[in-house]
Protein backbone atom coordinates (compact mmCIF):
# COMPACT_ATOMS: atom_id res chain seq x y z
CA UNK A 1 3.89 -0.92 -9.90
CA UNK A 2 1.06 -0.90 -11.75
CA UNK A 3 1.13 -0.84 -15.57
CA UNK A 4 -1.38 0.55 -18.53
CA UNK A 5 -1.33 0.00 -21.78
CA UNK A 6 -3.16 0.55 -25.25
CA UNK A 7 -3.80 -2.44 -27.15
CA UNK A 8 -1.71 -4.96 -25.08
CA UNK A 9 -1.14 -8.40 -25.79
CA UNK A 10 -0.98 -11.03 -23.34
CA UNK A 11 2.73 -11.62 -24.29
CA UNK A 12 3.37 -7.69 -22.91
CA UNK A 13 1.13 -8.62 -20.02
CA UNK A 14 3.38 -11.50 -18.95
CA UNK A 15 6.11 -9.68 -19.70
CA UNK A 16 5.36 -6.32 -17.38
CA UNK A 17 4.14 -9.36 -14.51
CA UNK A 18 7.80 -10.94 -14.89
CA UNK A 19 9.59 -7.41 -14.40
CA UNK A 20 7.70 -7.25 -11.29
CA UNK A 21 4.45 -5.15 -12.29
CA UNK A 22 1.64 -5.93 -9.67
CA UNK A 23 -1.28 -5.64 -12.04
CA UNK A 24 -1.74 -4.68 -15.61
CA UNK A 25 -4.38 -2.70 -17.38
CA UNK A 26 -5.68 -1.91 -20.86
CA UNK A 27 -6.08 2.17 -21.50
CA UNK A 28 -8.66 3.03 -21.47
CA UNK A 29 -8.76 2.35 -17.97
CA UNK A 30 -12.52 2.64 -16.04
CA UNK A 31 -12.25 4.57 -12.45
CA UNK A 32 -13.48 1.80 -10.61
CA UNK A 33 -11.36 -1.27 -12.28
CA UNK A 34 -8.36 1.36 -11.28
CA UNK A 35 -9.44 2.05 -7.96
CA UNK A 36 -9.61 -1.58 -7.27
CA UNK A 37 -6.55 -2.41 -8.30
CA UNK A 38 -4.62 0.35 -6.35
CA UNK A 39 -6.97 -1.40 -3.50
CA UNK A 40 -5.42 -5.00 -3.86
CA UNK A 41 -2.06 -3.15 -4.53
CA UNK A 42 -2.22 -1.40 -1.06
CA UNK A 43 -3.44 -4.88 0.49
CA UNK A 44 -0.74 -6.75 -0.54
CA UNK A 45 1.23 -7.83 2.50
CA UNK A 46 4.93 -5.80 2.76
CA UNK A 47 4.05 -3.79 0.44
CA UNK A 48 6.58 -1.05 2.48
CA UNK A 49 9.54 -2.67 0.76
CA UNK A 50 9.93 -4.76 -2.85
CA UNK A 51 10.09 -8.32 -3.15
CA UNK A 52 12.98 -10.69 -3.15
CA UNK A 53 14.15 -10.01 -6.68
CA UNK A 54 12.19 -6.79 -7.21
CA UNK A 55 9.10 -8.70 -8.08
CA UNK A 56 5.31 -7.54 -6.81
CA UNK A 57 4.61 -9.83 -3.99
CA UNK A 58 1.87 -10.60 -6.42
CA UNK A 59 3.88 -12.24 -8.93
CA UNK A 60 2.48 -15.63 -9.77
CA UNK A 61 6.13 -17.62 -9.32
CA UNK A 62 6.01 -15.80 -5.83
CA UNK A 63 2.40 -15.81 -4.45
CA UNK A 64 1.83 -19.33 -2.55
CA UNK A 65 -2.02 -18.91 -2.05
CA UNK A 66 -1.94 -19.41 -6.60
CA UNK A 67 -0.02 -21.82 -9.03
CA UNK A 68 3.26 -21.73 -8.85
CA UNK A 69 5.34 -21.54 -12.41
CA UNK A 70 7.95 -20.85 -14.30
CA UNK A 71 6.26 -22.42 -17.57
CA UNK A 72 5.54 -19.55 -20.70
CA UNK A 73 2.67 -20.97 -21.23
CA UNK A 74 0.74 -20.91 -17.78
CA UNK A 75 2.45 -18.04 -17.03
CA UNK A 76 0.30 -16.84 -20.23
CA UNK A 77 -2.59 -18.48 -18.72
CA UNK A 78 -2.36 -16.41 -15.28
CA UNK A 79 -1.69 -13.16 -17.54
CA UNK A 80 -4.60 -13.99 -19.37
CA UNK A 81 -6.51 -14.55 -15.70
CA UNK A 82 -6.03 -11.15 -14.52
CA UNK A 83 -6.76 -9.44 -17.36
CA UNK A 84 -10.56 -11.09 -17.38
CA UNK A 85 -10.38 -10.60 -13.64
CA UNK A 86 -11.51 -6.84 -13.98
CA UNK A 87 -14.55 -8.10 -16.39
CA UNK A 88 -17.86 -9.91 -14.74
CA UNK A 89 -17.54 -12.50 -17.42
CA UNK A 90 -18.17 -16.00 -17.15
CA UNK A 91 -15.19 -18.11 -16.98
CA UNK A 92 -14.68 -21.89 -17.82
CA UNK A 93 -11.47 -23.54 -16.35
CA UNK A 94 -10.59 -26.71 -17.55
CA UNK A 95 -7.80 -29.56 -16.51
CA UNK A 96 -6.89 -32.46 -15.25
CA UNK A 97 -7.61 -33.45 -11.81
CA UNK A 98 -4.47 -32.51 -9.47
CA UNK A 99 -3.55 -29.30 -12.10
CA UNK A 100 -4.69 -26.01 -9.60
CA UNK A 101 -8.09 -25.74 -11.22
CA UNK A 102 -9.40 -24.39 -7.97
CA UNK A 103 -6.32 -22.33 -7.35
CA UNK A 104 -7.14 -20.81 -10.51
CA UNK A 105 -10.86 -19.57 -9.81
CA UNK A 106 -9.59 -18.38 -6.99
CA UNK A 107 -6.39 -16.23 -8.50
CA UNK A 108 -9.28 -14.97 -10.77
CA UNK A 109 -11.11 -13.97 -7.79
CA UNK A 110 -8.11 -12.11 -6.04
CA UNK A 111 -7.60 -9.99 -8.63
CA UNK A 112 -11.14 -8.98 -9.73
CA UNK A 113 -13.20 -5.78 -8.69
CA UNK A 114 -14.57 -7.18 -5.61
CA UNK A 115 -11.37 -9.07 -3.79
CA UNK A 116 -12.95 -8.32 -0.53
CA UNK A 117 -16.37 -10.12 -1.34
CA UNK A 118 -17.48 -13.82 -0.33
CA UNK A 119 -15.58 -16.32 -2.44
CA UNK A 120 -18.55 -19.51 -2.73
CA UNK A 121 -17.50 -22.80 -3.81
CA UNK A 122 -19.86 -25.70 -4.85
CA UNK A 123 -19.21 -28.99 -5.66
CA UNK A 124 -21.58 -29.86 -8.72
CA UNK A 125 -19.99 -33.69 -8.00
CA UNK A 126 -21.44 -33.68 -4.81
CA UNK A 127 -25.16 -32.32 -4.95
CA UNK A 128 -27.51 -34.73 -4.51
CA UNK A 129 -30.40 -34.04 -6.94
CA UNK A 130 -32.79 -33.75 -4.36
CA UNK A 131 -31.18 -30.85 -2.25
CA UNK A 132 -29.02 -29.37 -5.11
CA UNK A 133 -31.76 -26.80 -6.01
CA UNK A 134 -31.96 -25.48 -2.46
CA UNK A 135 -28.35 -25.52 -2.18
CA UNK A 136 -27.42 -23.40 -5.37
CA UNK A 137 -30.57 -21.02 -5.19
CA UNK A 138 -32.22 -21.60 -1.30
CA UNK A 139 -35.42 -22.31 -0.20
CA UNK A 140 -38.63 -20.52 1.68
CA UNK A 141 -39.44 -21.87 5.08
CA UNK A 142 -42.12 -24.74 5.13
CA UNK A 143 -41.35 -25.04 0.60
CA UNK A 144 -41.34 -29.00 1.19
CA UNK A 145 -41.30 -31.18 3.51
CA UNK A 146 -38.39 -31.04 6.25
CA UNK A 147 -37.97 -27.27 5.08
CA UNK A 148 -38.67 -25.35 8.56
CA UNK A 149 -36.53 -22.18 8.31
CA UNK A 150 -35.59 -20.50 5.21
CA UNK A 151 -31.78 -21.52 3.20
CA UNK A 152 -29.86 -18.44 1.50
CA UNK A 153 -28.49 -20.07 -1.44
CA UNK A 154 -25.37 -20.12 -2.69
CA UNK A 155 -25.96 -17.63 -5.46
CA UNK A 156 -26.85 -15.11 -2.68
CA UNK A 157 -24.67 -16.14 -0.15
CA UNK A 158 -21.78 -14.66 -3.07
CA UNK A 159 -23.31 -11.31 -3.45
CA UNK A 160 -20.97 -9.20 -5.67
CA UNK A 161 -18.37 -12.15 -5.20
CA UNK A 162 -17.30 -14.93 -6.71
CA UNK A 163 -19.14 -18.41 -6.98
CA UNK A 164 -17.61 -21.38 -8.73
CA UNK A 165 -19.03 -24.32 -10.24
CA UNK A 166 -16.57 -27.06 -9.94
CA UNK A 167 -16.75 -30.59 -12.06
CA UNK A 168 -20.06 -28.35 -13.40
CA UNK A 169 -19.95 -31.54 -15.77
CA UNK A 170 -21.23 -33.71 -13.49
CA UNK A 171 -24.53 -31.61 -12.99
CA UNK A 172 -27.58 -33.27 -13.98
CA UNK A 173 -29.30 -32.31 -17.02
CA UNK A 174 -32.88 -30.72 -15.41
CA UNK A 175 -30.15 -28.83 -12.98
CA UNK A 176 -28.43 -27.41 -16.13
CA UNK A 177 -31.67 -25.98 -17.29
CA UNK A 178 -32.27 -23.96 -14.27
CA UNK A 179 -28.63 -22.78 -14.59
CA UNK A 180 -28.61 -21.69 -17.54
CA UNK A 181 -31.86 -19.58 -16.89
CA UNK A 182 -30.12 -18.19 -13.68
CA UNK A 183 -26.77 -16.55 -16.10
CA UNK A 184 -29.59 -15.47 -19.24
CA UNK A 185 -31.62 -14.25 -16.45
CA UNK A 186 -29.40 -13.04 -14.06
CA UNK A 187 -32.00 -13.60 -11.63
CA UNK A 188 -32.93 -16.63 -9.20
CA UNK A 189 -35.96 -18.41 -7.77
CA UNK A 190 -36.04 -19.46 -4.32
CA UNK A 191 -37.88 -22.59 -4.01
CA UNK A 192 -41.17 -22.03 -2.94
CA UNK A 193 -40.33 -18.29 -3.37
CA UNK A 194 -42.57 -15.40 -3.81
CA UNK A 195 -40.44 -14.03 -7.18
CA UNK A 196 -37.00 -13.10 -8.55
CA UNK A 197 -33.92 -12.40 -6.73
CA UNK A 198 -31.16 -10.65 -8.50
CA UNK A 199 -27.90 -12.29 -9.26
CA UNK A 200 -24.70 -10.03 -8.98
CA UNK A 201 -21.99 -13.06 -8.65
CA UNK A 202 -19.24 -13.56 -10.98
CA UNK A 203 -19.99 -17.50 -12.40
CA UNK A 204 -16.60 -19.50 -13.09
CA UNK A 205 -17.27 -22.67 -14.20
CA UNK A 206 -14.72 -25.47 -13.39
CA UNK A 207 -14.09 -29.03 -15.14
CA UNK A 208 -11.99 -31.92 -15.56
CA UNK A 209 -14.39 -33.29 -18.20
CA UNK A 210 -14.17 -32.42 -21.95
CA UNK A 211 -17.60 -30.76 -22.48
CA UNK A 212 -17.41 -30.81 -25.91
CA UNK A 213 -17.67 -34.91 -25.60
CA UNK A 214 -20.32 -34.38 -23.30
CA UNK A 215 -22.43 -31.94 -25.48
CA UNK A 216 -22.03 -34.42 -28.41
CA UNK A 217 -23.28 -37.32 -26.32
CA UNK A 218 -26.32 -35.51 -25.09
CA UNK A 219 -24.78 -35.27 -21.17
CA UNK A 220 -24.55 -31.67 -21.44
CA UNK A 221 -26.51 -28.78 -22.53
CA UNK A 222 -25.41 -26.96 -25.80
CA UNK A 223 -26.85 -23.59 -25.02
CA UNK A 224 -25.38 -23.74 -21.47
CA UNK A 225 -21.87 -24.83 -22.89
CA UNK A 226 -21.87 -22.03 -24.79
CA UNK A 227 -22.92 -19.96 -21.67
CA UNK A 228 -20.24 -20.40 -19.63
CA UNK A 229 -17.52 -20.58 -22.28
CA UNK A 230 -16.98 -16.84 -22.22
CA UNK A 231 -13.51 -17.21 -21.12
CA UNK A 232 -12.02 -20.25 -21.72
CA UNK A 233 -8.67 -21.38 -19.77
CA UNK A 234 -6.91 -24.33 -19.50
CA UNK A 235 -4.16 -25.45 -17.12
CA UNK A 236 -1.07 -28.20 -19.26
CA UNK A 237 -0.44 -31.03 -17.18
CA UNK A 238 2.14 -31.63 -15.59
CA UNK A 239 4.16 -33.80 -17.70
CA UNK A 240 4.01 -30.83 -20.52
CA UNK A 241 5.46 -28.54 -17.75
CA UNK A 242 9.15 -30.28 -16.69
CA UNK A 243 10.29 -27.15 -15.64
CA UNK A 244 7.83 -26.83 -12.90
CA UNK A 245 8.37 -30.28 -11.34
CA UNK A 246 11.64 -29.10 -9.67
CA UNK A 247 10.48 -25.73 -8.68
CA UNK A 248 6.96 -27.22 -7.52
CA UNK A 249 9.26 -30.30 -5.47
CA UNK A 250 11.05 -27.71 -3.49
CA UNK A 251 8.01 -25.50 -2.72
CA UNK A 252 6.33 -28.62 -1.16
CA UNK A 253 9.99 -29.59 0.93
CA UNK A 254 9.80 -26.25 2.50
CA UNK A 255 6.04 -26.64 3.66
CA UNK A 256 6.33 -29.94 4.72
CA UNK A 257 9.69 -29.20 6.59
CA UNK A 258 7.33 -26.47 8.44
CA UNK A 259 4.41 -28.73 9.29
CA UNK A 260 6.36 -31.59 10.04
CA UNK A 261 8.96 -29.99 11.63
CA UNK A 262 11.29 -31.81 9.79
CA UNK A 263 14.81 -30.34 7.99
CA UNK A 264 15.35 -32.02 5.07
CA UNK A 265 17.44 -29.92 3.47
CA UNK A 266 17.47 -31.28 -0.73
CA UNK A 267 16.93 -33.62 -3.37
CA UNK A 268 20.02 -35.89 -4.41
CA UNK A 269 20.13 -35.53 -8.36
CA UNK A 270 18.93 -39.11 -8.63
CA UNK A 271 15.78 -38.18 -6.80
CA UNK A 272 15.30 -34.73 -8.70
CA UNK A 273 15.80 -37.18 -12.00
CA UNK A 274 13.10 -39.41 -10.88
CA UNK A 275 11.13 -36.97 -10.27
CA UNK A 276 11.30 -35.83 -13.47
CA UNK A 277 11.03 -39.07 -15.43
CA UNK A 278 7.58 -39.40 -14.00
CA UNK A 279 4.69 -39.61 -15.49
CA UNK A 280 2.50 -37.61 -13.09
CA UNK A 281 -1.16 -38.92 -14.07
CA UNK A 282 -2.14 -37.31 -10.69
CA UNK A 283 -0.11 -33.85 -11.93
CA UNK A 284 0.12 -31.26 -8.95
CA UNK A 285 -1.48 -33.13 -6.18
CA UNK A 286 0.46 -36.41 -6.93
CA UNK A 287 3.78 -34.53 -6.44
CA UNK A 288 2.91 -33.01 -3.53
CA UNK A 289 1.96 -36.34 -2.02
CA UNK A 290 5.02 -37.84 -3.18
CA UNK A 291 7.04 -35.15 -1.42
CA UNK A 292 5.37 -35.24 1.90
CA UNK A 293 5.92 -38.63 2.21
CA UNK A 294 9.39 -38.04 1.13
CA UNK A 295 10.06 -35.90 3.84
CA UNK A 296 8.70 -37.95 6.42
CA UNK A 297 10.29 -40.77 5.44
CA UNK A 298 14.06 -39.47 4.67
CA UNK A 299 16.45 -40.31 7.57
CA UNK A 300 18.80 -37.63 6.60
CA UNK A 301 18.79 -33.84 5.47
CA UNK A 302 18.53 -35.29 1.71
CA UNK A 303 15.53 -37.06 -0.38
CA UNK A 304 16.64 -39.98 -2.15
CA UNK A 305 14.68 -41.86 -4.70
CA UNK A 306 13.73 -45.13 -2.25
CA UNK A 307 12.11 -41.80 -0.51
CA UNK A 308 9.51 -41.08 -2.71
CA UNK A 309 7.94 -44.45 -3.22
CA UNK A 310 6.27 -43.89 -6.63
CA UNK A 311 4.19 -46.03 -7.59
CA UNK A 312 6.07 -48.47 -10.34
CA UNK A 313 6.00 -48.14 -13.71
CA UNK A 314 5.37 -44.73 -13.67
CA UNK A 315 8.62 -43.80 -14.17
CA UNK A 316 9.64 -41.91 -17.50
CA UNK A 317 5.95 -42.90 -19.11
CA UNK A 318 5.03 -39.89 -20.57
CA UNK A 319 3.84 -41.13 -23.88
CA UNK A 320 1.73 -44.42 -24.58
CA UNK A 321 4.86 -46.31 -26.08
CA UNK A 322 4.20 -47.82 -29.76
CA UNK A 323 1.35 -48.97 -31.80
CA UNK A 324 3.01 -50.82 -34.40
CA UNK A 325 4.48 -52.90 -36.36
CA UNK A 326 1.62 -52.79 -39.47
CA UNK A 327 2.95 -55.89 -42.35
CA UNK A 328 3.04 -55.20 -46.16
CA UNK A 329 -0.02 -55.30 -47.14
CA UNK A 330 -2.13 -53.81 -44.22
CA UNK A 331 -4.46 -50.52 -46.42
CA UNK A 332 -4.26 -46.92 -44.71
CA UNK A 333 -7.47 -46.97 -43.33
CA UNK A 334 -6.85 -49.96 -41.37
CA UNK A 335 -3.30 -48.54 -40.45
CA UNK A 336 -5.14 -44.86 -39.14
CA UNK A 337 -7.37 -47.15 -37.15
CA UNK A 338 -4.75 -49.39 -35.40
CA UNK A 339 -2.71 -46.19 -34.90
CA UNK A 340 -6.10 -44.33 -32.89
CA UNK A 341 -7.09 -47.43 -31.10
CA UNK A 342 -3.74 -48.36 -29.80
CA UNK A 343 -3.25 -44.58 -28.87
CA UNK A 344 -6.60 -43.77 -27.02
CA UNK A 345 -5.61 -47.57 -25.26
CA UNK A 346 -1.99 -46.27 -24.25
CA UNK A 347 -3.38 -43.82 -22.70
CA UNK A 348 -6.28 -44.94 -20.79
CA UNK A 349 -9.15 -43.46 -23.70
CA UNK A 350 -8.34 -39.92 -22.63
CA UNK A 351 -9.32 -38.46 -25.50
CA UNK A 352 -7.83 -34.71 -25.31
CA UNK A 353 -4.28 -36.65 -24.34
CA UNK A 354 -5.31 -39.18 -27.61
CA UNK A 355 -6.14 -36.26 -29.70
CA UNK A 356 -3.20 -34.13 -28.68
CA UNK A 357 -0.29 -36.54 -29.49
CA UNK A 358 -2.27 -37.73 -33.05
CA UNK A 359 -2.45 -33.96 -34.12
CA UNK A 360 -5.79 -33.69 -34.69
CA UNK A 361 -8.36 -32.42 -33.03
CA UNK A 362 -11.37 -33.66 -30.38
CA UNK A 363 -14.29 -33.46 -32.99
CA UNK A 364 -12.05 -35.44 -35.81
CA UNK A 365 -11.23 -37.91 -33.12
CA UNK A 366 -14.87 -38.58 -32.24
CA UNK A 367 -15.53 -38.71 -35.74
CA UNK A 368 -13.08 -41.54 -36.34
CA UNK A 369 -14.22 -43.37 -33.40
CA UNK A 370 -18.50 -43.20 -34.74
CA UNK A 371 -17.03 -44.11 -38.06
CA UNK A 372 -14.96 -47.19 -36.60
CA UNK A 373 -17.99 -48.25 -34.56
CA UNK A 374 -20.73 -47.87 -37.92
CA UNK A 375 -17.83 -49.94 -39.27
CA UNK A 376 -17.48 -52.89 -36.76
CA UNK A 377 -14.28 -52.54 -36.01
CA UNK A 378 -13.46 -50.62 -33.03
CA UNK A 379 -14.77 -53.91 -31.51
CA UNK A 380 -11.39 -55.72 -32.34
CA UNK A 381 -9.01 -53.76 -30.70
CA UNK A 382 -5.78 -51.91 -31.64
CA UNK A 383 -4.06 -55.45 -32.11
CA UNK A 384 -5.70 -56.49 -34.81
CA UNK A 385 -3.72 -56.77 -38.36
CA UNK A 386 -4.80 -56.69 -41.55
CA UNK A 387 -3.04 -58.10 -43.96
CA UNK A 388 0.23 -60.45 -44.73
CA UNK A 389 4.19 -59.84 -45.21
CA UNK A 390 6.77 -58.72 -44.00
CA UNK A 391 6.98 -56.57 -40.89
CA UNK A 392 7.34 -52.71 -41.52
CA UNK A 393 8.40 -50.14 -38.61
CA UNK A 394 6.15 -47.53 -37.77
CA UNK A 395 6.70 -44.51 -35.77
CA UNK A 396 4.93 -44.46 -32.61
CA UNK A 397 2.67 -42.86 -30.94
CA UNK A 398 5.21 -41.35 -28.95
CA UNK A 399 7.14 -39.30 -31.85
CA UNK A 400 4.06 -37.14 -32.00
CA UNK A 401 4.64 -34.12 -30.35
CA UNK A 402 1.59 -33.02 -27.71
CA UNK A 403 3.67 -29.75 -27.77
């Protein structure tokens, strides 16, 4: 089934995807974007018969090459996905580490106009500075020294495709220049080239990194930020998806049963609790580690929690814990401060975590942290107190909601 609709909202998108719609499109509807998605639709595997449950084998919660969820709100982000997946615009993913970043570029690339074209991935991390030009955009036989056959880049090597740009934060800063040229431009230079090639790859940009951090603190490029922030899409954590953590645990028994030929049949309720008191700083990948080991280690058809061998402490430590107490006596300003430092500290100076439980926002939160610094004080630490008296309780950090 595929569904069209005027003036649709990505609630009705996720909607039509949950009844088992296979693709979902905004009237009105070009020939080409509809052609291609009758072409996925016809390439989806059993497509002779429906679904378990009547859903489109393409159904997020179903599809096991894409994130799996039950969670509104991802569920809203993969809605959101396929609807820019019919577009050529840039898109910038963003996440933890261990979230489905990757699995997320690639959904995106599934379901665009060009599913059957080369899908390129590129490390940013892991370019050295020396070859990253010749890797991203190639090189002309005898162009420098070593250089004795010509190098398609990767920007050619995705033709009409996809290429994605992952931890794009961590490209240097003359790097980011020539990027940004290549998506005003749309064009390339070989190194050592004769003149332009033309680019015709989707860009998705992928981080772990808040960029906004990085533009203020001169690591990253405004005008390339801007760029790539087309589309923007981020993937919650784990810990701000419970629901998944169950669904997730017993996707990962059944593949590990396969490779391992094991038969581990469940989770005893203590280890499904366990599993879901956990703080999951490693999010997606962590659990899946966690349950491969489990499954190699059980002796029985069921997991127990001795079985999963998480590492201690991380056990139900989803918030930072408290800040407090202030005394009588202590002014506001210091109390905001203590509250900020001993957040950012309970939770190991993420910022965007820091920023989420305090309620405000990234740019406020830097501000704070410049002021505290002009100040002096950020220098003394969250347990500083200011002030004398008597003791007065303070809510915690952890009665903020990162909801």
């Amino acid at each position: 089934v595929i569904v069209t609709s005027t003036g649709g909202s990505v609630a009705e998108a996720v909607a039509a995807i949950r009844a088992g719609a296979c693709d979902y499109l905004l009237k009105p509807v070009a020939a080409e974007i509809f052609a291609a998605s009758v072409r996925k639709a016809l390439l989806l595997p059993g497509r002779e018969q429906a679904a378990p449950g009547g859903r489109c084998d393409s159904d997020p919660r179903a599809d096991r090459k894409t994130l799996i969820t039950q969670d509104p709100r991802l569920l809203e982000v993969l809605a959101t996905a396929r609807r820019v997946a019919h577009s050529t615009a840039t898109v910038l993913i963003t996440g933890e580490s261990g979230t489905g970043k990757e699995l997320l570029a690639a959904y995106i690339h599934r379901h665009g106009l060009a599913p059957e074209a080369p899908y390129v991935a590129v490390n940013c991390a892991a370019l050295p500075d020396t070859l990253a030009e010749s890797e991203l955009f190639g090189h002309e036989k005898g162009a420098f020294t070593g250089a004795v056959t010509r190098k398609i880049g990767k920007f050619e090597l995705a033709r009409k495709g996809s290429i994605v740009l992952d931890e794009i934060g961590e490209m240097s800063l003359p790097l980011q220049a020539k990027l940004l040229r290549v998506l005003q431009e749309r064009e390339i230079d070989r190194v050592g080239g004769a003149g332009p090639i033309p680019v015709e790859a989707r860009v998705i940009a992928v981080t772990n990194r808040e960029l906004y951090e990085a533009v203020a603190e001169g690591r990253f490029r405004e005008d390339l930020f801007y760029r790539i922030n087309v589309v923007s899409l981020r993937i919650p954590p784990l810990r701000e998806r419970l629901g998944d953590i169950p669904l997730l645990a017993h996707h990962f028994l059944d593949k590990f049963n396969t490779l391992a030929g094991r038969s581990v049949a469940r989770f005893s309720a203590e280890a499904l609790d366990r599993l879901s008191r956990n703080s999951w700083k490693g999010n997606v990948r962590e659990l899946e580690n966690a349950v491969e080991r489990a499954v190699l280690l059980a002796e029985g058809e069921t997991i127990l929690p001795h079985h999963l061998q998480l590492s201690p402490g991380t056990g139900g430590g989803r918030d930072p814990g408290p800040v407090g107490p202030f005394r009588v006596g202590t002014t506001v300003w210091e109390m905001e401060r203590q509250l900020i430092m001993g957040t950012l500290s309970g939770v190991q100076n993420n910022r965007a975590r820091a920023a989420d439980l305090l309620g405000i926002s990234i740019r406020t939160l830097r501000n704070k942290l410049k002021e505290y610094r002009e100040q002096g004080d950020a220098r003394s630490g969250p347990g500083r107190i200011a002030g004398r008296g008597t003791e007065i309780a303070v809510p915690s950090a952890s009665g903020v909601s990162a909801s």
